[in-house]
Protein backbone atom coordinates (compact mmCIF):
# COMPACT_ATOMS: atom_id res chain seq x y z
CA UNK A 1 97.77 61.85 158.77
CA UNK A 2 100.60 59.56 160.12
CA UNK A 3 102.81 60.28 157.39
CA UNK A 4 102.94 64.06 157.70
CA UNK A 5 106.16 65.43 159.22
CA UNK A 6 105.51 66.69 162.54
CA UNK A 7 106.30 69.83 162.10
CA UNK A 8 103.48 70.30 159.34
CA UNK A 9 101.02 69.05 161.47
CA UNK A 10 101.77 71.35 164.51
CA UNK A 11 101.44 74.16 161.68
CA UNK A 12 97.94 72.74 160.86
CA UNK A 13 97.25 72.72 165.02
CA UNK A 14 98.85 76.46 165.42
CA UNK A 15 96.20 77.58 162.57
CA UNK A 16 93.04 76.36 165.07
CA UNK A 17 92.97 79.78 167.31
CA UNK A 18 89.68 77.94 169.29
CA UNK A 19 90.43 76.33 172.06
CA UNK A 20 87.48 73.67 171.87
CA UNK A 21 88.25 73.13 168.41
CA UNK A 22 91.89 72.81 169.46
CA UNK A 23 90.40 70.05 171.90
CA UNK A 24 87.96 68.03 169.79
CA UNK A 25 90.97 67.96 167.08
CA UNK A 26 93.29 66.23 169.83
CA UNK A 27 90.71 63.60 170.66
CA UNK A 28 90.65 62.20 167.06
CA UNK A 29 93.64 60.24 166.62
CA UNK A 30 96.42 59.11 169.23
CA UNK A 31 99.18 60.80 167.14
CA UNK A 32 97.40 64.17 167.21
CA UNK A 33 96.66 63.89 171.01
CA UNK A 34 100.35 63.85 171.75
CA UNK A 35 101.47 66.51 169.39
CA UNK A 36 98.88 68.87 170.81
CA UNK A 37 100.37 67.82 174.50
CA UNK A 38 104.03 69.05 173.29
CA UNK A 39 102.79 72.00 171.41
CA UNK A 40 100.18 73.39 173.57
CA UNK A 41 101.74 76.59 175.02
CA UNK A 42 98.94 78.55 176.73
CA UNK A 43 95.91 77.18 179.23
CA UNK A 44 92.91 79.56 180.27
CA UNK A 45 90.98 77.66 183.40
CA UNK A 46 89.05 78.71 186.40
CA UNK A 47 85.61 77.99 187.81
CA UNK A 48 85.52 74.48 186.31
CA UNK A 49 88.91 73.56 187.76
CA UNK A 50 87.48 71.19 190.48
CA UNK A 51 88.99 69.31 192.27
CA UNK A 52 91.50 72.19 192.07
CA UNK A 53 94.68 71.06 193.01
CA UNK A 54 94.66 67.81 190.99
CA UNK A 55 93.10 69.13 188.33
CA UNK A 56 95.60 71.80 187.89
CA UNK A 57 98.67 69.22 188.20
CA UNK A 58 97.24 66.83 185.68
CA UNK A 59 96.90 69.50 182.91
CA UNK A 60 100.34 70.76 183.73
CA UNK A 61 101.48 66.84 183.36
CA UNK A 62 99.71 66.82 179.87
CA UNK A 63 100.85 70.06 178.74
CA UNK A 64 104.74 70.36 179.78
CA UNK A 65 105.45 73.01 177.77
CA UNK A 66 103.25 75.90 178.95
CA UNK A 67 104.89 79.09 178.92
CA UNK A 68 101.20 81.27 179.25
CA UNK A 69 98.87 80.57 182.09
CA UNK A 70 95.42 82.70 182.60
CA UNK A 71 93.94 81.73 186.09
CA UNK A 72 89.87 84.06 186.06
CA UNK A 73 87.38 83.40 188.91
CA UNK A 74 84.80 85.79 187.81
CA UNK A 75 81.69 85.26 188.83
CA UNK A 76 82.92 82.52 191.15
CA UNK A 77 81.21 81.43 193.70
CA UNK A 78 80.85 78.93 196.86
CA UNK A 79 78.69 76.51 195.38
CA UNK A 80 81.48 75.95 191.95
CA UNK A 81 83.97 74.39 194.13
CA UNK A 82 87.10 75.56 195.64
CA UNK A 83 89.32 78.68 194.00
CA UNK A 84 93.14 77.90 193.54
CA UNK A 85 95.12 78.85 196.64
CA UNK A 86 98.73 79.44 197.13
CA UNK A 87 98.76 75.43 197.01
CA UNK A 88 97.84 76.02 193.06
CA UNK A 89 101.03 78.03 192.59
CA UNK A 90 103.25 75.64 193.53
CA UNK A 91 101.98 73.32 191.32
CA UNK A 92 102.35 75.64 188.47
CA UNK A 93 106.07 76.66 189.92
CA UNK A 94 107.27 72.42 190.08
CA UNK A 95 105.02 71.40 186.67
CA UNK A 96 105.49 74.55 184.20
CA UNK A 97 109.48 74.99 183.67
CA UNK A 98 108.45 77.10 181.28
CA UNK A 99 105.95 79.27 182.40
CA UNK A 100 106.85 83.02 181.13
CA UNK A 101 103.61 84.68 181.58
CA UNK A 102 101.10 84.00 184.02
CA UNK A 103 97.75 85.79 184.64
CA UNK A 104 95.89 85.73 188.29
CA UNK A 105 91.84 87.28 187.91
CA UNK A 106 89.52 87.74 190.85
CA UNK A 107 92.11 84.85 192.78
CA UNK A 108 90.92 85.67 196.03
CA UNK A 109 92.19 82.84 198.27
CA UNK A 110 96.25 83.40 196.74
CA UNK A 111 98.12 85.30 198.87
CA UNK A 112 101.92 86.51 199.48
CA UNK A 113 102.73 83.06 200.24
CA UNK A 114 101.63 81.67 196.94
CA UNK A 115 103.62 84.55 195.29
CA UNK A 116 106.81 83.69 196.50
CA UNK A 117 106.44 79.93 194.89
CA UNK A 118 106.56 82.12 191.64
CA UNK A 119 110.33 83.04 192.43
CA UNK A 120 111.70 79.28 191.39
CA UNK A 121 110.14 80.24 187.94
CA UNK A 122 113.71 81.31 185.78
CA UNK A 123 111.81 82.43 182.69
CA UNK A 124 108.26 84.36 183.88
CA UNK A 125 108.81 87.68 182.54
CA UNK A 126 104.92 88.88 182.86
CA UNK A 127 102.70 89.00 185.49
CA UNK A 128 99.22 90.31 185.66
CA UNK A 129 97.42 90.55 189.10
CA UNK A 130 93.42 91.88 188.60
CA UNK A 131 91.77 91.69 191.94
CA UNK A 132 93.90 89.71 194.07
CA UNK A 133 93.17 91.40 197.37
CA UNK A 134 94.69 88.93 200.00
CA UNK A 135 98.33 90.28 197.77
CA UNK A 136 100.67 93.27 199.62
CA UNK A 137 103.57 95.19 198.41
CA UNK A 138 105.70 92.21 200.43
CA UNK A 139 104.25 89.16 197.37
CA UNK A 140 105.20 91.58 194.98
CA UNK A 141 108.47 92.65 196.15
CA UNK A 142 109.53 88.63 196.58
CA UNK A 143 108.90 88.14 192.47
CA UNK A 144 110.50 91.38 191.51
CA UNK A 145 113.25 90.18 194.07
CA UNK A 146 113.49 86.31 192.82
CA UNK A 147 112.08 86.84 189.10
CA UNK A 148 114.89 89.01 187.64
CA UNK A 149 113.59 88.36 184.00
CA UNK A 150 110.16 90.27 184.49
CA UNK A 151 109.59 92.91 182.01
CA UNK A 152 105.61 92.99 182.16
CA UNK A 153 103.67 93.76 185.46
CA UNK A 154 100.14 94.51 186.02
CA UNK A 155 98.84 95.65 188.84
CA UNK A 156 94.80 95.79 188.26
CA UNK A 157 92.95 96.66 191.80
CA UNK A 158 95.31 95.49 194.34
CA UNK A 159 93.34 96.86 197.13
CA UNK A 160 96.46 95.88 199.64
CA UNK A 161 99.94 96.65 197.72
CA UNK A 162 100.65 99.54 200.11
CA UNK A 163 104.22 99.22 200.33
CA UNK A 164 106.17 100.54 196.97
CA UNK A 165 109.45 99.19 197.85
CA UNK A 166 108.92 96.90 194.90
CA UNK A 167 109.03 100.24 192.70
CA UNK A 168 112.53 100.92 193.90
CA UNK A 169 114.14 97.57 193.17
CA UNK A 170 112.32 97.63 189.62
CA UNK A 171 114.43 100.88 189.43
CA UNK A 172 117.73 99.12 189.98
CA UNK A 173 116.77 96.11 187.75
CA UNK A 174 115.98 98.10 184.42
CA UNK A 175 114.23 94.81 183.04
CA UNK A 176 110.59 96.10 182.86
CA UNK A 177 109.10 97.78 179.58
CA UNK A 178 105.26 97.17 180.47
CA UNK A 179 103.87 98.64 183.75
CA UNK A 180 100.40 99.04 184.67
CA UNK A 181 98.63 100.10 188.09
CA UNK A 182 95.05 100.95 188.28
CA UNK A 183 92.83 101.59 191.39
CA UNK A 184 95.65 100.55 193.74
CA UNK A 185 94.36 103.08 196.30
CA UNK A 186 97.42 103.16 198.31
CA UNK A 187 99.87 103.70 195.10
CA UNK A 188 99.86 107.82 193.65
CA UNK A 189 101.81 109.76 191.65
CA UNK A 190 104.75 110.65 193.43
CA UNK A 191 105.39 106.65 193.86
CA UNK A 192 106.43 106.70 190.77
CA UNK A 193 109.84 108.11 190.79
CA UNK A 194 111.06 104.95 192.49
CA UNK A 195 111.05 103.46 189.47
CA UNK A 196 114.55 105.36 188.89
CA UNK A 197 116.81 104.49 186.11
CA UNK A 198 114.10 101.85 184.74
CA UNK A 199 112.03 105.03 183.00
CA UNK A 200 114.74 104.74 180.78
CA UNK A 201 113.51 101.20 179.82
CA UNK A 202 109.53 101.50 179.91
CA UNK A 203 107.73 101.17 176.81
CA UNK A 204 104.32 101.02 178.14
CA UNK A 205 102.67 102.60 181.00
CA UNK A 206 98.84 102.62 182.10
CA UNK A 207 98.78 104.30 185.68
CA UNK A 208 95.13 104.99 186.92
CA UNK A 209 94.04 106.53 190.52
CA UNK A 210 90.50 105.16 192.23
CA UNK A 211 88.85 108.71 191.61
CA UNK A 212 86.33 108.02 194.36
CA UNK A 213 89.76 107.18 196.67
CA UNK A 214 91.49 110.24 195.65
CA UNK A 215 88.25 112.41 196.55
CA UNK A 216 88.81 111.14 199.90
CA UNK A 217 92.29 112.49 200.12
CA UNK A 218 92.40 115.81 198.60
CA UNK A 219 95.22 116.83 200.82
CA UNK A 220 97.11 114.01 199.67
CA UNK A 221 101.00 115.55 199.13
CA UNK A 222 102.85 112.46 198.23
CA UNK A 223 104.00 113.90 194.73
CA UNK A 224 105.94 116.31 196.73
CA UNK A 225 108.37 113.80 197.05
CA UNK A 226 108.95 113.73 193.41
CA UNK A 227 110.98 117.13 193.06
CA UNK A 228 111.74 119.03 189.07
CA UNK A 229 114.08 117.02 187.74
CA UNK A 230 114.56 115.43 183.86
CA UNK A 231 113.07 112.35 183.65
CA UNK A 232 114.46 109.65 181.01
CA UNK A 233 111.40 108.01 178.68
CA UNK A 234 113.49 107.69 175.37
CA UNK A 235 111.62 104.47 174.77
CA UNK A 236 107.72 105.09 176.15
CA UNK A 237 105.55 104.08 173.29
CA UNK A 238 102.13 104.16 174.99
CA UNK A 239 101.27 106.02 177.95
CA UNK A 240 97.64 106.16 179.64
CA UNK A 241 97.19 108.36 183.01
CA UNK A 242 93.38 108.40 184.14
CA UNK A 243 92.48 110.30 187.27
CA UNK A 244 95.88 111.51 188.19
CA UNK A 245 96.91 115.12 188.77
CA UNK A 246 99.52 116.90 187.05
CA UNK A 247 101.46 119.05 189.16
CA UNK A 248 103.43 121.74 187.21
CA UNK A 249 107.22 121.20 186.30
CA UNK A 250 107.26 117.50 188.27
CA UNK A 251 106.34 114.08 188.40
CA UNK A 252 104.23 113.27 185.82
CA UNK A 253 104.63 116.90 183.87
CA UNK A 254 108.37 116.12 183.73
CA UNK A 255 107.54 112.53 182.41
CA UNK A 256 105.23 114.02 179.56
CA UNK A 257 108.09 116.35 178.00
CA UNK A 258 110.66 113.88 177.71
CA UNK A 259 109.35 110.79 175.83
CA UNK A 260 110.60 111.61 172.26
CA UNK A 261 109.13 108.45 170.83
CA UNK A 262 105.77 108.19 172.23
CA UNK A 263 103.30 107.13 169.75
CA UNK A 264 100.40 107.08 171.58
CA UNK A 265 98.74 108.89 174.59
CA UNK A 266 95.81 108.86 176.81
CA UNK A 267 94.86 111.35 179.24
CA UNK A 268 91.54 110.81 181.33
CA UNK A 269 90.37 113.34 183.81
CA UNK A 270 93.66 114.43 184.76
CA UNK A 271 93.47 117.29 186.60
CA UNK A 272 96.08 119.90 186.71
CA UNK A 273 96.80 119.10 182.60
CA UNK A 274 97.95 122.91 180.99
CA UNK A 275 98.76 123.92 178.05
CA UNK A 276 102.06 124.32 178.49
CA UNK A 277 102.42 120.37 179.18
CA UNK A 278 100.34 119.33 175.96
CA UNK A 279 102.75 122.08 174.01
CA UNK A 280 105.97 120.61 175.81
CA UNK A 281 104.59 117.21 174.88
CA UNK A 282 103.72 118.48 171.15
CA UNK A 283 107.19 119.66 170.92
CA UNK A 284 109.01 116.37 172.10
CA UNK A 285 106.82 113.79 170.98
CA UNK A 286 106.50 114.28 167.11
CA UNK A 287 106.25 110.51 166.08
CA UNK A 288 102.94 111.02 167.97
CA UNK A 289 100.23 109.17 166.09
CA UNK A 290 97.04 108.60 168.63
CA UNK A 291 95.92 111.28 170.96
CA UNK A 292 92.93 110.71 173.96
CA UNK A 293 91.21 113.40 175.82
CA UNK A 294 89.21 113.85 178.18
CA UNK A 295 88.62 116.94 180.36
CA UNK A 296 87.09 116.94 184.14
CA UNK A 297 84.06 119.37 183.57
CA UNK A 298 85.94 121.74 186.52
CA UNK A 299 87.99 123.27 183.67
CA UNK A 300 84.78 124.40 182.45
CA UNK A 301 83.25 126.34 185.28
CA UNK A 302 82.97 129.60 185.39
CA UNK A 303 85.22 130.69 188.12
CA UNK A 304 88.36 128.80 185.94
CA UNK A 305 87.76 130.58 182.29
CA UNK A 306 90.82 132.62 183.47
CA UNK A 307 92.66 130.28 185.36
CA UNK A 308 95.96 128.70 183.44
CA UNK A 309 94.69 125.53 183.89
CA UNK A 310 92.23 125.44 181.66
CA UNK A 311 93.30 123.82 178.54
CA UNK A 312 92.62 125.76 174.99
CA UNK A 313 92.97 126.19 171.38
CA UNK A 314 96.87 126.43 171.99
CA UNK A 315 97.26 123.22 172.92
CA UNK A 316 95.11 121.86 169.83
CA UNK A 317 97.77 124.11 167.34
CA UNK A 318 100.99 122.85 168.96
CA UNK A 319 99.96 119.39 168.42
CA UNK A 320 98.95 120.44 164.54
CA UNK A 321 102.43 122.15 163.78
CA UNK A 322 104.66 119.57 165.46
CA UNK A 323 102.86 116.27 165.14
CA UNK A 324 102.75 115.50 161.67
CA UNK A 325 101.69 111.69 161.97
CA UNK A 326 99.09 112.01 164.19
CA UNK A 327 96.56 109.91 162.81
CA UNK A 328 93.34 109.49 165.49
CA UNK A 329 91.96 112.13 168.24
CA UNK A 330 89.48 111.49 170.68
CA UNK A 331 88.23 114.51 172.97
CA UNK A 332 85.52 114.44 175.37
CA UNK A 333 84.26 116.40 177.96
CA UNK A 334 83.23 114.94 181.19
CA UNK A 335 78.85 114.67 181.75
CA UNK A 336 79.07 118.09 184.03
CA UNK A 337 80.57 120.02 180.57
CA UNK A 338 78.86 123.29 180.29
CA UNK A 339 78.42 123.42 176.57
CA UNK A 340 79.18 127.20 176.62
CA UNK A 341 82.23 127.12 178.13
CA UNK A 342 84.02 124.26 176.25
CA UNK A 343 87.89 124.71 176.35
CA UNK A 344 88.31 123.41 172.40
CA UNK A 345 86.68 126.03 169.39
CA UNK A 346 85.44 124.74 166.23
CA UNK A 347 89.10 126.46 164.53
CA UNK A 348 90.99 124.51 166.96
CA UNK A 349 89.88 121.10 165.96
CA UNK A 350 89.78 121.88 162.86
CA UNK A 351 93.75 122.77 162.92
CA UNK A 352 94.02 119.30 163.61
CA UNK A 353 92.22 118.02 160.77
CA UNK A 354 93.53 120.42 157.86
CA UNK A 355 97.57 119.73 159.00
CA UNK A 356 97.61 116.14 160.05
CA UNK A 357 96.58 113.13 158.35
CA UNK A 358 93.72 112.20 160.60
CA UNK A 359 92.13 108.80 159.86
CA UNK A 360 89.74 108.39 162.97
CA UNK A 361 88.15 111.64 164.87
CA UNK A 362 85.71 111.17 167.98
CA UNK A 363 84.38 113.67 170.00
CA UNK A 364 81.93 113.44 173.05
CA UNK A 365 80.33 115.84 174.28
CA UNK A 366 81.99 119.09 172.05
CA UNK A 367 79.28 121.43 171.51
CA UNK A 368 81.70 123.34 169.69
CA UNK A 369 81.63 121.29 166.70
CA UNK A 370 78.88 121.78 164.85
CA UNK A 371 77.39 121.98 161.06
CA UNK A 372 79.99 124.07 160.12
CA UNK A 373 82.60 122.05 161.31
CA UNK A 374 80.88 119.11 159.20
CA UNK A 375 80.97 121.31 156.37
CA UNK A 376 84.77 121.81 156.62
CA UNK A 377 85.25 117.38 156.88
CA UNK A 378 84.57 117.55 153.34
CA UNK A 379 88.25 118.60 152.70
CA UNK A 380 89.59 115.78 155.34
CA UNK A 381 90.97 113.55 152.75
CA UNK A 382 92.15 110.89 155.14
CA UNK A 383 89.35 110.70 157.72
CA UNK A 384 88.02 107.10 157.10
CA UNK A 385 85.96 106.56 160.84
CA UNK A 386 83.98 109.42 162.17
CA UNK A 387 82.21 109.46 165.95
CA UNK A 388 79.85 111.94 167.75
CA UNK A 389 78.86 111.20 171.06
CA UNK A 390 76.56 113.34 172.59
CA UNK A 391 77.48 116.25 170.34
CA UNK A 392 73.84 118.43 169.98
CA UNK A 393 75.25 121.20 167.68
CA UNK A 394 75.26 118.61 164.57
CA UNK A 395 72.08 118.70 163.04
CA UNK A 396 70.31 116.84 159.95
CA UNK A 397 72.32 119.92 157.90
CA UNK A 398 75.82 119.20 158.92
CA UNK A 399 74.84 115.79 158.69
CA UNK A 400 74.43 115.61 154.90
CA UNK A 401 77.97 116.52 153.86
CA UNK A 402 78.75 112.59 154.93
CA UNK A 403 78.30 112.03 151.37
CA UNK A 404 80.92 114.08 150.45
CA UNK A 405 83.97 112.83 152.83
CA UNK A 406 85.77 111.15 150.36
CA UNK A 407 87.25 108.38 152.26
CA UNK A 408 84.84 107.85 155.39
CA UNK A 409 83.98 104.27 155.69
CA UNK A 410 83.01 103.81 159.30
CA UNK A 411 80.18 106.56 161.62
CA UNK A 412 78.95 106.32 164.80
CA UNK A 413 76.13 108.56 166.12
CA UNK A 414 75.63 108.26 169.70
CA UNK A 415 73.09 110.22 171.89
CA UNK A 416 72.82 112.73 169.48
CA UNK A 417 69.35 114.64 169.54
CA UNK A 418 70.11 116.91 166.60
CA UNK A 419 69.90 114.32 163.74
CA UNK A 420 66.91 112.68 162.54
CA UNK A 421 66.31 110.02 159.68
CA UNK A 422 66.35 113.11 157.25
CA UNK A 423 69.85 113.64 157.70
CA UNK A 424 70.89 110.16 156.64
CA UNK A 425 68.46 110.32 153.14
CA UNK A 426 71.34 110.97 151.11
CA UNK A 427 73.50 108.03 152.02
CA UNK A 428 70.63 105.19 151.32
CA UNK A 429 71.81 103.82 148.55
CA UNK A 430 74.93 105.21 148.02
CA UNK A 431 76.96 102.61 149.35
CA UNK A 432 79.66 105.29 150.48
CA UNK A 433 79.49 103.51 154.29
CA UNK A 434 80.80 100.04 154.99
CA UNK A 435 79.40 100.82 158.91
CA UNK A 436 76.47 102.99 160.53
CA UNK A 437 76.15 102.83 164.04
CA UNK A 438 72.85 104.81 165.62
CA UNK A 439 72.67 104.60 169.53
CA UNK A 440 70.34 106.38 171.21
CA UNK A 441 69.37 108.63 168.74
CA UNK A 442 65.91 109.87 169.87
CA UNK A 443 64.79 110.95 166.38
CA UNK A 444 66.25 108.33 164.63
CA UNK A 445 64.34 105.33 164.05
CA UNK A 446 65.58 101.70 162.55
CA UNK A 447 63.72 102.18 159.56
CA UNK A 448 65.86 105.44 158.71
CA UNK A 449 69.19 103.32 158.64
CA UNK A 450 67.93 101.04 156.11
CA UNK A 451 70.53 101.16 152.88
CA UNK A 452 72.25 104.14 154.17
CA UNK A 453 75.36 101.58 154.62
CA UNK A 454 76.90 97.93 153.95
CA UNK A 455 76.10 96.94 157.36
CA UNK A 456 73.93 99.44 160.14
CA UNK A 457 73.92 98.62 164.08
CA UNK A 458 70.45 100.12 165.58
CA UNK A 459 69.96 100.63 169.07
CA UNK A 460 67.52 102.75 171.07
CA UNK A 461 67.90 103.27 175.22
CA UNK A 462 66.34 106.73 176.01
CA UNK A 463 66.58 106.50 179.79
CA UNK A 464 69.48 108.47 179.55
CA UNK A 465 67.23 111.53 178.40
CA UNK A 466 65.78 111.24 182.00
């Protein structure tokens, strides 16, 4: 060992992804100890950390060079010792000249003050903030004020970020490409726009609403700020909205018809979704390659099977004709779904599958699929996963054309009540499946699974029947 270069042996340490391998390595010699000091760019503590404070400033002695940080108190509590306070930050801010990208989980006890230590770090360009609730909008303006590097910022159930002024000076700055807020009750929709100029710049967005909050505030009319206008997302590669509402021609409508290079997309229970959005976004986004679905059960009532809102078939064909890569679809249908009223036919999922090169297809909860539609996979030359969830018009029939997809490798069979061991017969033995997943498949037993694939995952709950 001593006479290897150094730079062959940090190669040999980079190669150990475990961090208590990584540890038991660095205890075996003196040479490796030290090269593992200088190399060692990333540290994960938390409940263990105790005493706290020295603790925390002897590993940043050891490790100088840490640019990644991950602080996680789940599952803390009193009896473990004390959590890292605002104290703990300025450690991290005098110790870690380095630090880039630093991670704060379930820190209860850090607060503004703490925050503002962060702005004497030159080089953090990520933060990520899950459950920090003693943290307003004023901790998070002082970093986006002091840190003027930061391009990633996660916002994960901030409970007390009420003021946005933060979102306008992220606007002026133009730095950040990765922006997340989820169930930051008093952040909506129409906050948004302050982010300005720095649209232009966002690569990444995951903006979620507290659905149980936003019940509460039905009246809530803050999007009205955000008025029709065009909104630049020439570089948005990933968007996810869950629980938000899509009001047409504005806000988030105008965001979805202007990202020309979005690859992927996620829409959860957004209300207010039409089809003239999904077509607008069809149209636009045509390097499109992952699509996520999932529609509130209101579209399905009665009262709405006239009302624009409710999505259909049209949306499913736009995406066919102008999204040629689009390689993986997920829709499902919320648990109030009234199977005869589903908004997607068995033709207009189909579309998808016979015009784009679909490698992974799951649907929950779309009663419209059925043995026929199996029947029709057979032609899917590309489709390599396959999922049902909850989908009771695929029965031991449909089932049986799995031998003939010629390139599935992976299904998944969830709460299906339709299928029974009978339906899986012909694949025991044929060793056409490298994965079978059964969950909670009343009538189908362990025993059924046996040789139908390389490797099979059983598992039966049945309370959900009741």
């Amino acid at each position: 060992m001593d006479g290897l270069p150094d730079q062959l042996v940090w190669e040999i340490l980079d190669r150990i992804t475990k961090t208590t391998d990584r540890n038991a390595t660095s205890l075996a010699c003196k040479r490796l100890y030290m090269l593992d000091n200088e190399q060692r760019h990333s540290l994960r503590v938390g409940c263990g950390l105790d005493p706290v404070n020295e603790a925390l400033t002897a590993l940043c002695i050891r490790f100088p060079n840490l640019a990644k940080v991950e602080i996680s108190y789940s599952g803390w509590m009193s009896k473990l010792g004390k959590q890292l306070d605002d104290h703990g930050l300025l450690i991290l801010s005098n110790y870690c000249p380095s630090l880039s990208n630093l991670t704060l989980s379930y820190c209860t006890f850090i607060s503004d003050a703490g925050l503002r230590h962060l702005t004497s770090c030159s080089k953090l360009s990520a933060l990520k903030l899950n459950f920090t609730p003693r943290i307003t909008g004023c901790g998070i303006l002082s970093v986006v004020l002091g840190c003027k590097n930061l391009t990633v910022l996660h916002l994960i159930r901030c409970l007390n970020v009420s003021s946005v002024e933060w979102l306008h000076h992220i606007g002026k700055l133009e730095t950040l490409e990765d922006l997340a807020i989820k169930n930051c009750r008093a952040i909506g929709e129409g906050d948004l726009v302050k982010l300005g100029a720095s649209w232009r710049k966002i690569r990444r967005l995951q903006f979620e609403v507290d659905a149980n909050y936003r019940y509460m505030k039905v009246h809530d009319r803050s999007v009205d700020r955000w008025q029709t206008q065009q909104v630049p997302c020439e570089n948005m590669l990933e968007m996810s909205l869950v629980n938000c509402i899509i009001h047409p021609g504005r806000g988030l409508a105008s965001v979805l018809g202007h990202c020309k290079n979005l690859e992927s997309i996620c829409l959860d229970m957004c209300v207010g979704i039409r089809d003239c959005d999904i077509i607008n976004l069809s149209q636009k986004s045509r390097k499109l390659r992952s699509l996520s679905l999932r529609v509130p059960s209101d579209y399905s009532l009665p009262l709405l099977m006239n009302n624009p809102l409710r999505l259909t078939d049209e949306s499913l064909q736009a995406l066919a004709q102008n999204c040629s890569m689009l390689e993986e679809i997920m829709i499902s249908f919320s648990d109030g779904e009234f199977p005869s009223f589903s908004s997607f036919t068995l033709n207009g999922i189909l579309s998808l599958v016979k015009m784009c090169p679909i490698r992974k297809l799951a649907l929950d909860h779309v009663d419209s699929f059925n043995d026929n539609g199996m029947e029709a996979l057979c032609f899917a030359q590309h489709l390599e996963f396959l999922q049902f969830v909850r989908c009771q018009e695929v029965s031991d029939e449909g089932l049986q054309h799995v031998i003939h997809f010629p390139s599935l490798r992976t299904l998944r069979l969830v709460k299906c009540l339709g299928v029974t061991d009978d339906g899986l017969k012909p694949l025991v033995g044929s060793q056409k499946l490298e994965l079978l997943v059964v969950e909670d498949c009343p009538q189908i037993s362990e025993r059924g699974l046996q040789g139908a694939a390389e490797s099979v995952s059983f598992r039966q709950d049945l309370s959900w029947m009741y």
